[in-house]
Protein backbone atom coordinates (compact mmCIF):
# COMPACT_ATOMS: atom_id res chain seq x y z
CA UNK A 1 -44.61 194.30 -143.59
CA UNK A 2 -44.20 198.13 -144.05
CA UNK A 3 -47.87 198.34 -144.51
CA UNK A 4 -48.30 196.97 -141.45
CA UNK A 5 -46.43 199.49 -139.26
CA UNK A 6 -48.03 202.08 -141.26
CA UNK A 7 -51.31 200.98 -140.52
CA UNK A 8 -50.86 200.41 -136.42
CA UNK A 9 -49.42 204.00 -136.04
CA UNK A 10 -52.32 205.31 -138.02
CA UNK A 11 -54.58 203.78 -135.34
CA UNK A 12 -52.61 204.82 -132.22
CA UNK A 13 -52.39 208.51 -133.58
CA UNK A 14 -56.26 208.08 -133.79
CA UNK A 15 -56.29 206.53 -130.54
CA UNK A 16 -54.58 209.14 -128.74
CA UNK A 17 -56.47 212.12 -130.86
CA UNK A 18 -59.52 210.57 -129.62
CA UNK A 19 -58.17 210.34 -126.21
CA UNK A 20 -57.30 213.74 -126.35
CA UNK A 21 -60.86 214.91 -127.71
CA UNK A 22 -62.18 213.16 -124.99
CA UNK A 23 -60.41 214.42 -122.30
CA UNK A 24 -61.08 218.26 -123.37
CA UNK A 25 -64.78 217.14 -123.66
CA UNK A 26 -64.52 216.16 -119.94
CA UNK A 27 -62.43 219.39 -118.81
CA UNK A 28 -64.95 221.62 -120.55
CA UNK A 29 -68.19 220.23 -118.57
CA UNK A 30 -66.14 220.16 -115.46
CA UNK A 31 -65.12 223.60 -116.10
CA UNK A 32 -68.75 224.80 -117.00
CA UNK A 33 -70.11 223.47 -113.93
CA UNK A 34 -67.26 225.18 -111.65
CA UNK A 35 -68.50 228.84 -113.00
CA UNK A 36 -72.17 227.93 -112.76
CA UNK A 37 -73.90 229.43 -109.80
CA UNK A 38 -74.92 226.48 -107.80
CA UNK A 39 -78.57 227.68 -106.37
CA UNK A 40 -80.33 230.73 -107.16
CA UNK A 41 -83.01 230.72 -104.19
CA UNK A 42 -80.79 231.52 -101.25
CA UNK A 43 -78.50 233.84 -101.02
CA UNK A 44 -74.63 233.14 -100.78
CA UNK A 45 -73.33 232.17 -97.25
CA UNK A 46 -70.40 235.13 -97.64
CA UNK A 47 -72.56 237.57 -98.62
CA UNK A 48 -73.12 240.66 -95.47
CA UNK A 49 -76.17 242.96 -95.31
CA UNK A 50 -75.78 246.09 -96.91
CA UNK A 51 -74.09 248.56 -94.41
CA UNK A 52 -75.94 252.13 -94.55
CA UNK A 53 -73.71 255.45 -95.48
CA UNK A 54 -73.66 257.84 -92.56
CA UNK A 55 -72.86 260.98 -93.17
CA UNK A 56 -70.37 263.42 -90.58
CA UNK A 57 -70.47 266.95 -91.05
């Protein structure tokens, strides 16, 4: 019977490092896909023209 219990916690510690493997796996791509630069064409909508230096003597 001891075997048993042995056994079934073996698989739900593999379960749950599995889960957890998973889960990072999931975060990561997510997290990737937040810092990529979503179009490369047009320019950003908070972006301003470049304001020329005037110069005051």
């Amino acid at each position: 019977m001891e075997g048993v219990v042995v056994s079934r916690q073996i698989c739900l510690i593999a379960l749950a490092i599995r889960q957890r493997l998973v889960l990072m796996t999931i975060w990561s791509v997510i997290g990737i896909n937040r810092c990529r630069q979503r179009s490369t064409t047009s320019k950003p909508a908070m972006q301003s023209e470049p304001v020329p230096f005037v110069y005051l003597h």
